[in-house]
N, C-alpha and C. Protein backbone atom coordinates (compact mmCIF):
# COMPACT_ATOMS: atom_id res chain seq x y z
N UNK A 1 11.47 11.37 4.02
CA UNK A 1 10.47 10.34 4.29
C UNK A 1 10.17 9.59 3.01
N UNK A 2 10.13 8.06 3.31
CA UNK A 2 9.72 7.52 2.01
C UNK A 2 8.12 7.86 1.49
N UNK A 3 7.93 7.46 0.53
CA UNK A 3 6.32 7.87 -0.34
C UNK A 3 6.07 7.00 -1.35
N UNK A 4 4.86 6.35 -0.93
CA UNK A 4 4.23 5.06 -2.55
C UNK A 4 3.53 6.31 -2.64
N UNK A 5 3.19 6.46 -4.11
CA UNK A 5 2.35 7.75 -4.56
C UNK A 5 1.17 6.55 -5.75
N UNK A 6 -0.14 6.26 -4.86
CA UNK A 6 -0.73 5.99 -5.97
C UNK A 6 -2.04 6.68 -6.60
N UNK A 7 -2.60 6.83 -7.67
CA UNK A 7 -3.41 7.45 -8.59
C UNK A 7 -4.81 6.55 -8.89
N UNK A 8 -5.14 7.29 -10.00
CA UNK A 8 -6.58 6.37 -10.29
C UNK A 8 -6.16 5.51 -11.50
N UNK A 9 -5.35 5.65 -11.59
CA UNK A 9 -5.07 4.70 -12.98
C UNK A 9 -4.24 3.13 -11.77
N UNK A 10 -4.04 3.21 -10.90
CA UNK A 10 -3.86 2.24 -10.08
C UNK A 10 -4.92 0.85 -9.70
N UNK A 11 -5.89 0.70 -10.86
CA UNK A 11 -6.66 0.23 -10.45
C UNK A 11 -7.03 -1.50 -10.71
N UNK A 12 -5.37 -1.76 -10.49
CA UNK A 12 -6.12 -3.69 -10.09
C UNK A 12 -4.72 -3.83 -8.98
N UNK A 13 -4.98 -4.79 -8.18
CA UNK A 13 -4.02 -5.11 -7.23
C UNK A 13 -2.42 -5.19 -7.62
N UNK A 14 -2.51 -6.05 -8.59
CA UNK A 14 -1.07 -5.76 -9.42
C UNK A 14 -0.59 -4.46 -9.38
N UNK A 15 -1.15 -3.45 -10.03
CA UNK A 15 -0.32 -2.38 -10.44
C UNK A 15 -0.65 -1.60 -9.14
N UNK A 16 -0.98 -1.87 -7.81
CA UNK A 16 -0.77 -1.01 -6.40
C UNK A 16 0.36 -2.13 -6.22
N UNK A 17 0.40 -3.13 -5.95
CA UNK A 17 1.30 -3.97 -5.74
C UNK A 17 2.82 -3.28 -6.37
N UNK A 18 2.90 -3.31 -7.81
CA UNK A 18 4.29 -2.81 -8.20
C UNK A 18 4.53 -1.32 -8.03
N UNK A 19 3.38 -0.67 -7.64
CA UNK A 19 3.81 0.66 -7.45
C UNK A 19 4.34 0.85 -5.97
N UNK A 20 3.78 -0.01 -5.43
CA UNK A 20 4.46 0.12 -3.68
C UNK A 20 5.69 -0.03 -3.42
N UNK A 21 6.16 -1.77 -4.37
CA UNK A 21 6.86 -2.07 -4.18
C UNK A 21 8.49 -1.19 -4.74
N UNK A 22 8.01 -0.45 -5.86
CA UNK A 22 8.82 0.31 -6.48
C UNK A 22 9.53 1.47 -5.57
N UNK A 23 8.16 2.16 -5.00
CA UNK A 23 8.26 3.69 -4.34
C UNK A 23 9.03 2.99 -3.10
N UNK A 24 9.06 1.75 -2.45
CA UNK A 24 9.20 1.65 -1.40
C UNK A 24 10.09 0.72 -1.09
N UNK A 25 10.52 0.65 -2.07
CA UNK A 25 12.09 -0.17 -2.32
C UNK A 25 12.31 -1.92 -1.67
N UNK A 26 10.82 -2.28 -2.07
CA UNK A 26 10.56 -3.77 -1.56
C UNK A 26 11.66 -4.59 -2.34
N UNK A 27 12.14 -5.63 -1.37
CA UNK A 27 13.09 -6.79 -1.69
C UNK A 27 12.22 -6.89 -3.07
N UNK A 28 13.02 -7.35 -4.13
CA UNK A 28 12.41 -8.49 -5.35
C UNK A 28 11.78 -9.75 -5.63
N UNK A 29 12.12 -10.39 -3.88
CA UNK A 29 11.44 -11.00 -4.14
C UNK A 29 9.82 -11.03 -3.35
N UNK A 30 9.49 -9.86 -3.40
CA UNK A 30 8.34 -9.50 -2.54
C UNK A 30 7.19 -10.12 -4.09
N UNK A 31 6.20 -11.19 -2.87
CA UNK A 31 5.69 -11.83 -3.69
C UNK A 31 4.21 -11.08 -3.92
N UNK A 32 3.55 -10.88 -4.54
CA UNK A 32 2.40 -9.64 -4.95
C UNK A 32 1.02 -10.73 -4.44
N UNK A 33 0.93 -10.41 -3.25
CA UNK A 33 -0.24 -10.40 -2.33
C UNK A 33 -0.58 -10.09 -0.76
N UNK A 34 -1.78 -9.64 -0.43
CA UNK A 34 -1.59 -8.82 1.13
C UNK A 34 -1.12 -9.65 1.77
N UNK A 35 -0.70 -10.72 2.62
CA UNK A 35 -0.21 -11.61 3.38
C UNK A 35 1.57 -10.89 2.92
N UNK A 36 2.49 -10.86 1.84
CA UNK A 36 3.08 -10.42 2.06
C UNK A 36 2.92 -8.75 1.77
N UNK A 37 2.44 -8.30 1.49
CA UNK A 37 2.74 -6.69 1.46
C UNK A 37 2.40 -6.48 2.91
N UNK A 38 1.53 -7.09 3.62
CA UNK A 38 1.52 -6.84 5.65
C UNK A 38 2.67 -7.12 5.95
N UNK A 39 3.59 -7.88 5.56
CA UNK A 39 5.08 -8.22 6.02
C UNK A 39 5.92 -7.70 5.92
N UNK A 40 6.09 -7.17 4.60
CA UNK A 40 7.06 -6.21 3.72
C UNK A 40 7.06 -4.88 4.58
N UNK A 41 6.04 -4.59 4.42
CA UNK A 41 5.36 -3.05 5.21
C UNK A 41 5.33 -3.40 6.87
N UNK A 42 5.68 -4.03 7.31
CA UNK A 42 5.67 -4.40 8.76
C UNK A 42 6.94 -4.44 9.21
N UNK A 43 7.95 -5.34 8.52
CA UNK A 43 9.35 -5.48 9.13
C UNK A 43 10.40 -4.85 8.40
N UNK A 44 9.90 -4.76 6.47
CA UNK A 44 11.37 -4.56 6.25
C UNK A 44 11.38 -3.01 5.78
N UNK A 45 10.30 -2.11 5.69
CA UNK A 45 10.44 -0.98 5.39
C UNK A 45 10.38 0.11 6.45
N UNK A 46 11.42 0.82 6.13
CA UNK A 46 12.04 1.73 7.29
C UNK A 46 11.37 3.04 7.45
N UNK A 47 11.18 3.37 9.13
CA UNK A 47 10.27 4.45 8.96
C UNK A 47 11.12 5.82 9.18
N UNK A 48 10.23 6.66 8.72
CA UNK A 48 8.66 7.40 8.81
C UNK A 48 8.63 6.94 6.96
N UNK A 49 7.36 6.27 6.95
CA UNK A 49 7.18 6.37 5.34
C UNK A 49 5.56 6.57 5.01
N UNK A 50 4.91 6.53 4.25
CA UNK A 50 3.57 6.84 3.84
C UNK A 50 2.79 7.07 2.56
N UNK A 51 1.82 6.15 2.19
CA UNK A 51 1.25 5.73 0.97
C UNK A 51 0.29 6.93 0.90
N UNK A 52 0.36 7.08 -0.25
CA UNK A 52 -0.69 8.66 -0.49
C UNK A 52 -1.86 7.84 -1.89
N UNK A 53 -2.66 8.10 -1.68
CA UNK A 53 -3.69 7.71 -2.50
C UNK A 53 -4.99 8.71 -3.00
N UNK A 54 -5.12 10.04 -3.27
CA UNK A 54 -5.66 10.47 -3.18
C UNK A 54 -7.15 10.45 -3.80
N UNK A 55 -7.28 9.25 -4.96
CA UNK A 55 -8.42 9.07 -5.46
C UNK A 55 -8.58 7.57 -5.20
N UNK A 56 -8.32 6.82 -3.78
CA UNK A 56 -8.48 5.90 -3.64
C UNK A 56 -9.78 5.28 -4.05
N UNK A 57 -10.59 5.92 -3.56
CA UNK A 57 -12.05 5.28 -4.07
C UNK A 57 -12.27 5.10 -5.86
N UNK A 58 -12.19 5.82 -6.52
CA UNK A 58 -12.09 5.73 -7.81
C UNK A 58 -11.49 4.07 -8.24
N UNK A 59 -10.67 4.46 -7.86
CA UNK A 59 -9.64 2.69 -8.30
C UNK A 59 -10.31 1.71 -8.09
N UNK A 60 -10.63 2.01 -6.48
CA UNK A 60 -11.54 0.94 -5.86
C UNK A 60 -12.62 0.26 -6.04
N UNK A 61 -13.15 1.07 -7.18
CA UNK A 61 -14.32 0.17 -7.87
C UNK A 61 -14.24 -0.61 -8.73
N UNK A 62 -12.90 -0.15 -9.59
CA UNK A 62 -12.29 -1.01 -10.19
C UNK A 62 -11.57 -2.48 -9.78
N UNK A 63 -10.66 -1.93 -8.74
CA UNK A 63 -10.41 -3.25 -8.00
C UNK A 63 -11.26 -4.27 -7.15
N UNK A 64 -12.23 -4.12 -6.81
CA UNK A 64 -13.43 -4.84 -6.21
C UNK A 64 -12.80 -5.15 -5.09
N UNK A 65 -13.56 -6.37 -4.27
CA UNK A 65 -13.09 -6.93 -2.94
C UNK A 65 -12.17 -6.70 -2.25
N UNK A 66 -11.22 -7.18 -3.36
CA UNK A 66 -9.68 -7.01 -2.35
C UNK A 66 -9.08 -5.53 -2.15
N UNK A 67 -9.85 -4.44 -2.68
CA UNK A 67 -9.71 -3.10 -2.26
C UNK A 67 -9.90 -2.94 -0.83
N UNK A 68 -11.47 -3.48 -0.78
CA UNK A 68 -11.49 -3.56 0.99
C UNK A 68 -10.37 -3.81 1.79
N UNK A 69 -10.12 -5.11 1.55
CA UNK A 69 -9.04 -5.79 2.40
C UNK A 69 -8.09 -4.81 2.47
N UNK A 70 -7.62 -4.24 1.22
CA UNK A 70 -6.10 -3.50 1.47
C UNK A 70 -6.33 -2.21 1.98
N UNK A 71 -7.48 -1.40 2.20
CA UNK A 71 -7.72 -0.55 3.09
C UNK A 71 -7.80 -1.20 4.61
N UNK A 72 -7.98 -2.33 4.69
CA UNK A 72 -8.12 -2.82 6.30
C UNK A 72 -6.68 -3.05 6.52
N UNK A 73 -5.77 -3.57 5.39
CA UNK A 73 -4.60 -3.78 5.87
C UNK A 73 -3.72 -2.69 5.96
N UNK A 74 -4.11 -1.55 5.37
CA UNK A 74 -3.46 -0.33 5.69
C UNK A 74 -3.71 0.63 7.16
N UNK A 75 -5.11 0.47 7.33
CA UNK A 75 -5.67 0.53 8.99
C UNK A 75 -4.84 -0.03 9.90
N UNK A 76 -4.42 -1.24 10.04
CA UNK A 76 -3.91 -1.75 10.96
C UNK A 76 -2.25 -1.63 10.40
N UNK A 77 -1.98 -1.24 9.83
CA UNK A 77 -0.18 -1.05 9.47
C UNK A 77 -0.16 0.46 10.66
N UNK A 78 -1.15 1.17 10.38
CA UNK A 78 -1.14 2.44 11.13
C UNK A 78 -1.12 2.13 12.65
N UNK A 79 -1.94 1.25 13.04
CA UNK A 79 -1.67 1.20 14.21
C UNK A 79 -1.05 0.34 14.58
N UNK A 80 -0.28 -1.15 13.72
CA UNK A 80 0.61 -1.54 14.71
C UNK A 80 2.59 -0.54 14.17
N UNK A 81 2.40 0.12 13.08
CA UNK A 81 3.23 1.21 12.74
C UNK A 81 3.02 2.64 13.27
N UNK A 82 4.01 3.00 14.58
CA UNK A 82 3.64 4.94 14.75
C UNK A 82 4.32 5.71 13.57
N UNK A 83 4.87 5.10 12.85
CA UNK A 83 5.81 5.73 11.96
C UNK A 83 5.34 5.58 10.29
N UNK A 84 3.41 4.97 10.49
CA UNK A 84 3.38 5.04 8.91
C UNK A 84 2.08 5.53 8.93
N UNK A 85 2.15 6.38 7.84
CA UNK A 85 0.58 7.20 7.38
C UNK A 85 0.04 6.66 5.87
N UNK A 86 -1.29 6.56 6.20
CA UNK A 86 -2.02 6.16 4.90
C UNK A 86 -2.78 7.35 4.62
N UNK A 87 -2.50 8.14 3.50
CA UNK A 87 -3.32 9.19 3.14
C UNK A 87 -4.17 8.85 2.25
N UNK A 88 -5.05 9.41 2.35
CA UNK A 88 -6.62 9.05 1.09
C UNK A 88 -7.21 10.52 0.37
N UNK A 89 -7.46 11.53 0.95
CA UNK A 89 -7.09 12.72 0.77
C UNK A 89 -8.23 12.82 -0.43
């Protein structure tokens, strides 16, 4: 199964951005914002795969706003994906 593995040192959109894209073998030219990481993670990555985050909140204060968002966009990857898990742990 594939695995983005991110940490607390993950903490501005950029560096979740290149860590996803790394663990999860995104095209290059995956352009670093949610509009495409919902795309990337929607059509071109193959399942069963799953982002592990276990000190998500930590980061998240760091990253402000758009933390929200990318927890909402990981919500709905789950359910329009049966084949992807978002762990927070």
């Amino acid at each position: 199964m594939k695995r983005a593995r991110l940490g607390p040192e993950h903490d501005t959109m950029e560096k979740v951005y290149r860590q996803i894209a790394a663990d999860l073998q995104l095209s290059a030219h995956f352009a670093h914002n949610l509009d495409a990481l919902w795309d990337a993670l929607l059509r071109d990555v193959e399942g069963p795969f799953e982002i592990v985050w276990p000190q998500a909140a930590t980061a998240g204060k760091s990253i402000g706003p758009k933390f929200k968002a990318l927890l909402a966009l990981l919500g709905e990857l789950e359910e329009a994906r049966g084949d992807f898990k978002f762990k927070r742990r």
